[in-house]
N, C-alpha and C. Protein backbone atom coordinates (compact mmCIF):
# COMPACT_ATOMS: atom_id res chain seq x y z
N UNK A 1 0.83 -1.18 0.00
CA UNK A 1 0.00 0.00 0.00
C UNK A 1 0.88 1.25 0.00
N UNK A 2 0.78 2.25 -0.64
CA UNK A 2 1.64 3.38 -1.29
C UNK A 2 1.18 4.20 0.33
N UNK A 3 1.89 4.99 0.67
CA UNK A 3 1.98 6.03 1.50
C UNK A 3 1.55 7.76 0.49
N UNK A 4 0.02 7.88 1.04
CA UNK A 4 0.20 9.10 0.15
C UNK A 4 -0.27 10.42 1.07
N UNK A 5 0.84 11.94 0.62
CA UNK A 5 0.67 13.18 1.46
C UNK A 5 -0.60 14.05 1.25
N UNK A 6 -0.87 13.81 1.84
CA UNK A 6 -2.79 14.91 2.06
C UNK A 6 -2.32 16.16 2.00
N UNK A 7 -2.62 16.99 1.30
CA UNK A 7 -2.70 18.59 2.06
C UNK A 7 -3.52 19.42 1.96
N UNK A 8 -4.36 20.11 2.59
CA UNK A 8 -5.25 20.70 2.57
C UNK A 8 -4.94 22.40 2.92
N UNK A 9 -5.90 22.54 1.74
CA UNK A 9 -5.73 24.37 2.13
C UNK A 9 -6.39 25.14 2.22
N UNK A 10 -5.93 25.96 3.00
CA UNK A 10 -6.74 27.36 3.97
C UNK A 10 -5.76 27.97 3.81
N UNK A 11 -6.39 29.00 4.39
CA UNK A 11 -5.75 30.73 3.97
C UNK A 11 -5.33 30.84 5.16
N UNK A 12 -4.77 32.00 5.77
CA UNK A 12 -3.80 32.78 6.58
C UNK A 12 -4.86 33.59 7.22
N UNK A 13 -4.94 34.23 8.22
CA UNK A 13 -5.23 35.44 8.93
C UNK A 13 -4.99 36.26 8.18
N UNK A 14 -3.71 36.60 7.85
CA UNK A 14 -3.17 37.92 6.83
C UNK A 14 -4.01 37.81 5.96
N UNK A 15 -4.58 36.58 5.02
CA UNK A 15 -4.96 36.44 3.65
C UNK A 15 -6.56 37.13 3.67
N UNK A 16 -7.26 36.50 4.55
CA UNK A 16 -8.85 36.93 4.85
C UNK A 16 -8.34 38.45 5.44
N UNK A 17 -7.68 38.79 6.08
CA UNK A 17 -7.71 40.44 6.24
C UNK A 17 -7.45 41.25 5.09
N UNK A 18 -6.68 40.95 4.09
CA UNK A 18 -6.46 42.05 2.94
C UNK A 18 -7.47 41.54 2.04
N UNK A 19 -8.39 40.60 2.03
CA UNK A 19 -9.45 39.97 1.43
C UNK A 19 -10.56 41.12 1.76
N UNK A 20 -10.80 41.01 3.19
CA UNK A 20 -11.70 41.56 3.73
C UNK A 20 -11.62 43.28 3.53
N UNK A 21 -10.48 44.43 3.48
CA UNK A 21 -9.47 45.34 3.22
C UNK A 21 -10.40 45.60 1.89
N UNK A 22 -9.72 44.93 0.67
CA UNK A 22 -9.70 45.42 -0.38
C UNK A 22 -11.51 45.19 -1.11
N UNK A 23 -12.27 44.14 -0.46
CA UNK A 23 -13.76 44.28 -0.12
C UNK A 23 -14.57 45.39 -0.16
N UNK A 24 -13.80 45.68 0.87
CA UNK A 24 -14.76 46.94 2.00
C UNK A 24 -14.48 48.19 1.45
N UNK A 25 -13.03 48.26 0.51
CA UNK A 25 -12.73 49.76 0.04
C UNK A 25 -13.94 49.89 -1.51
N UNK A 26 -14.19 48.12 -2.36
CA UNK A 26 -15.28 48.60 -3.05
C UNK A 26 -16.89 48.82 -2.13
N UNK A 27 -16.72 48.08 -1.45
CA UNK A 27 -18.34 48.03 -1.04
C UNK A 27 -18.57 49.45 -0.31
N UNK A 28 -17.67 50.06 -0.23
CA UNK A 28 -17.94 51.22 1.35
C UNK A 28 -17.88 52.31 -0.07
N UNK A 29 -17.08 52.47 -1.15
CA UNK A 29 -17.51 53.54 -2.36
C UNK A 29 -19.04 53.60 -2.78
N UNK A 30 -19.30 51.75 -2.82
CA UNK A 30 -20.59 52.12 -3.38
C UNK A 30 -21.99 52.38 -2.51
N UNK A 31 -21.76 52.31 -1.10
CA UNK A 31 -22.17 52.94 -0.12
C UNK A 31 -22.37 54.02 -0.07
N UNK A 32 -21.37 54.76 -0.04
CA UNK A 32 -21.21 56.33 0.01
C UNK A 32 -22.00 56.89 -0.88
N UNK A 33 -21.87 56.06 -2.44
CA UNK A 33 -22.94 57.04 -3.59
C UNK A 33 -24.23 56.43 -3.53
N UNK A 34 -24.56 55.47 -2.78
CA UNK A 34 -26.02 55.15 -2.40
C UNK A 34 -26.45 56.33 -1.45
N UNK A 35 -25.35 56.57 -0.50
CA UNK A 35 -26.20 57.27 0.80
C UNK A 35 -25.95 58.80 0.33
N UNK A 36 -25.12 59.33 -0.87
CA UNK A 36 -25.42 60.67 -1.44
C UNK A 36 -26.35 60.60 -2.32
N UNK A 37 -27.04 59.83 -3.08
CA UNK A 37 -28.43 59.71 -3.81
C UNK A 37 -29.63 60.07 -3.17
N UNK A 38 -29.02 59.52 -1.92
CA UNK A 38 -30.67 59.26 -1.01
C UNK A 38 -30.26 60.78 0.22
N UNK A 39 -29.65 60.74 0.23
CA UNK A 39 -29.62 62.38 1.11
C UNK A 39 -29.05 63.57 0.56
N UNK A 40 -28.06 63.32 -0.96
CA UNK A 40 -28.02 64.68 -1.47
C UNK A 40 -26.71 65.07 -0.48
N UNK A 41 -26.61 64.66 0.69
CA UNK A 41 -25.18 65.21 1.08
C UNK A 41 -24.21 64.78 1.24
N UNK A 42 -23.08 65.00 0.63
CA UNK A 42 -22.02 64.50 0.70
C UNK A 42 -21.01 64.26 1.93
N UNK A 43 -21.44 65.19 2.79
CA UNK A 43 -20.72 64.55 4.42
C UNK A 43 -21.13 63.79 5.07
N UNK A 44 -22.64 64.07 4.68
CA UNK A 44 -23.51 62.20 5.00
C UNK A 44 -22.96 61.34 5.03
N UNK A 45 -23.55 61.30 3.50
CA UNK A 45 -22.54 60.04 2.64
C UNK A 45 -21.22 59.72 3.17
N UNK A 46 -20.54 60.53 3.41
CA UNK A 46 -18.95 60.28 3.65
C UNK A 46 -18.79 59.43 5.52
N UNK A 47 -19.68 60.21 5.58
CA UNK A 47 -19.60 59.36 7.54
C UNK A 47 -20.42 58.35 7.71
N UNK A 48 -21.11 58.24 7.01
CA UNK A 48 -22.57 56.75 6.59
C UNK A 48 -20.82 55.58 6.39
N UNK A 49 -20.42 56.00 4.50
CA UNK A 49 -19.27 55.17 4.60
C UNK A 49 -18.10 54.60 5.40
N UNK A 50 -17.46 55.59 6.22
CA UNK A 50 -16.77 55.04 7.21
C UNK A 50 -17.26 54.90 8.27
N UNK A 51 -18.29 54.80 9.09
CA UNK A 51 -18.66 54.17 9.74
C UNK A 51 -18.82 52.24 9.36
N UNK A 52 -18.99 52.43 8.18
CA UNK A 52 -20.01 51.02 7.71
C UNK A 52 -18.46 50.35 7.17
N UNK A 53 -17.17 51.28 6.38
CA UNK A 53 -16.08 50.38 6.00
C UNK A 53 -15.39 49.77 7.33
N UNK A 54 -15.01 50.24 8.80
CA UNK A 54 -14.57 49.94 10.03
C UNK A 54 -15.87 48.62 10.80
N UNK A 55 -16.67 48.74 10.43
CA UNK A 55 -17.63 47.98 11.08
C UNK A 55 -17.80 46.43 10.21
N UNK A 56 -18.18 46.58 9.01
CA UNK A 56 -18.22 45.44 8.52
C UNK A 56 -16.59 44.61 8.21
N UNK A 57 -15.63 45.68 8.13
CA UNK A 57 -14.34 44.79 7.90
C UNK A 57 -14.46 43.56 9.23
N UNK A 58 -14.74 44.26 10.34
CA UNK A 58 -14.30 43.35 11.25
C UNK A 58 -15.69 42.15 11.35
N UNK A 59 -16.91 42.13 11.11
CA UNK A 59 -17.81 41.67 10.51
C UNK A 59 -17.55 40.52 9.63
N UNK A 60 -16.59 40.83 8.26
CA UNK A 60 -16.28 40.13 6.99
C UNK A 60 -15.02 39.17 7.94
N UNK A 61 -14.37 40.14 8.61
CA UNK A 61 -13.24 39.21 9.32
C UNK A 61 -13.71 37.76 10.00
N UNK A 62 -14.57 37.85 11.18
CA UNK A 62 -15.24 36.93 11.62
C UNK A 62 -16.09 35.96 10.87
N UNK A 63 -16.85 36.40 9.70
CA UNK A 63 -17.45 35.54 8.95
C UNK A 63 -16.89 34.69 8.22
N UNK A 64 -15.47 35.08 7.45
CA UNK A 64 -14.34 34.22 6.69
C UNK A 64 -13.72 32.93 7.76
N UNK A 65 -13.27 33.60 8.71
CA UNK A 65 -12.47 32.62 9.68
C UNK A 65 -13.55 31.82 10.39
N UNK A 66 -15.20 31.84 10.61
CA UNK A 66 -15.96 30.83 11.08
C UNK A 66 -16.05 30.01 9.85
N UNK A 67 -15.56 30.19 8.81
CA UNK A 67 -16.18 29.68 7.49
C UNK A 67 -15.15 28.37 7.24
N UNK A 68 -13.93 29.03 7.85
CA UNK A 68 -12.54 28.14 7.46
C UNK A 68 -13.27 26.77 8.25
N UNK A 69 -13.35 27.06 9.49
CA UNK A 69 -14.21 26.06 10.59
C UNK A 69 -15.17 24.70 9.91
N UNK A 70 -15.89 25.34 8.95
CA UNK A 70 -16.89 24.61 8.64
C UNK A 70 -16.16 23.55 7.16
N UNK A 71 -16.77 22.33 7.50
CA UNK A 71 -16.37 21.49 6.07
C UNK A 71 -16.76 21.28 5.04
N UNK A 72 -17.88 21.78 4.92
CA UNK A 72 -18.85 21.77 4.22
C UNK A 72 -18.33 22.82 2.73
N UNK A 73 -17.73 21.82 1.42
CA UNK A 73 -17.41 22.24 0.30
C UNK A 73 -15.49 22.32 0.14
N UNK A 74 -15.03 21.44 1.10
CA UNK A 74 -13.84 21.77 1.27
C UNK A 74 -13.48 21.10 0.51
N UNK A 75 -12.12 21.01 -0.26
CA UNK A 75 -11.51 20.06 -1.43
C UNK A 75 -10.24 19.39 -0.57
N UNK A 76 -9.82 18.58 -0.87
CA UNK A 76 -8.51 18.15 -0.52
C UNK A 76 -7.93 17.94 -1.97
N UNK A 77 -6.44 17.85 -1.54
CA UNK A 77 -5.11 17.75 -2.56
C UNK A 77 -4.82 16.78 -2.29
N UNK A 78 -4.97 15.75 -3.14
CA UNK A 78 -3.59 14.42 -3.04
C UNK A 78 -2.28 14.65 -3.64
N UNK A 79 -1.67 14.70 -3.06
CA UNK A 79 -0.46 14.69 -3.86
C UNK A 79 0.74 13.22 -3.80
N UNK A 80 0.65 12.51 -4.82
CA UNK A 80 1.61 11.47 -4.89
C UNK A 80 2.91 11.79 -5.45
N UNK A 81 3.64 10.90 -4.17
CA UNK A 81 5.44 10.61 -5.51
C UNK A 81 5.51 10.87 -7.05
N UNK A 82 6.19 11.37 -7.34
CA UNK A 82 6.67 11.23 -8.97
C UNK A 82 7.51 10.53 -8.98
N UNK A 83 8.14 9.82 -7.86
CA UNK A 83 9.23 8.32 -8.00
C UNK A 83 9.72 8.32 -6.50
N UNK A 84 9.94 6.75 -7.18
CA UNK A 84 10.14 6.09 -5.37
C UNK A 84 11.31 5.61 -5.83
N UNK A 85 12.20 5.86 -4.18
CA UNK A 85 13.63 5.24 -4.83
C UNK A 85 13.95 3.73 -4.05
């Protein structure tokens, strides 16, 4: 029976944070021109957005890393020898 190396992969802390980062800088733009449509003011808008980019990052943070948790859709890697000596 062959001996074969499993590896399975997940991301980093670092990886889901600049995930979550570069997210929030589109979602919190298109925030901002939702909440200047609907109120016409632009300092609104502007404090609506950072309120909501600081809040959901850490939001998106927690939701990625409970996600790693769960198994549900996970793939594994087999990886075999390319020669045995």
């Amino acid at each position: 029976m062959e001996d074969k190396e499993v590896q399975v992969v997940t991301e980093s802390s670092a990886r889901s944070v600049l995930k979550g980062f570069t997210w929030r800088l589109v979602a919190t733009f298109s925030t901002i021109v939702i909440s200047y449509l609907i109120t016409g003011e632009t300092d609104t808008a502007i404090k609506i957005g950072a309120i909501e980019f600081f809040a959901k990052i850490a939001v998106y943070y927690l939701h990625e890393r409970m996600w790693l948790r769960i198994p549900f859709g996970k793939n594994t890697v087999v990886k075999t020898p390319e020669f045995e000596i």
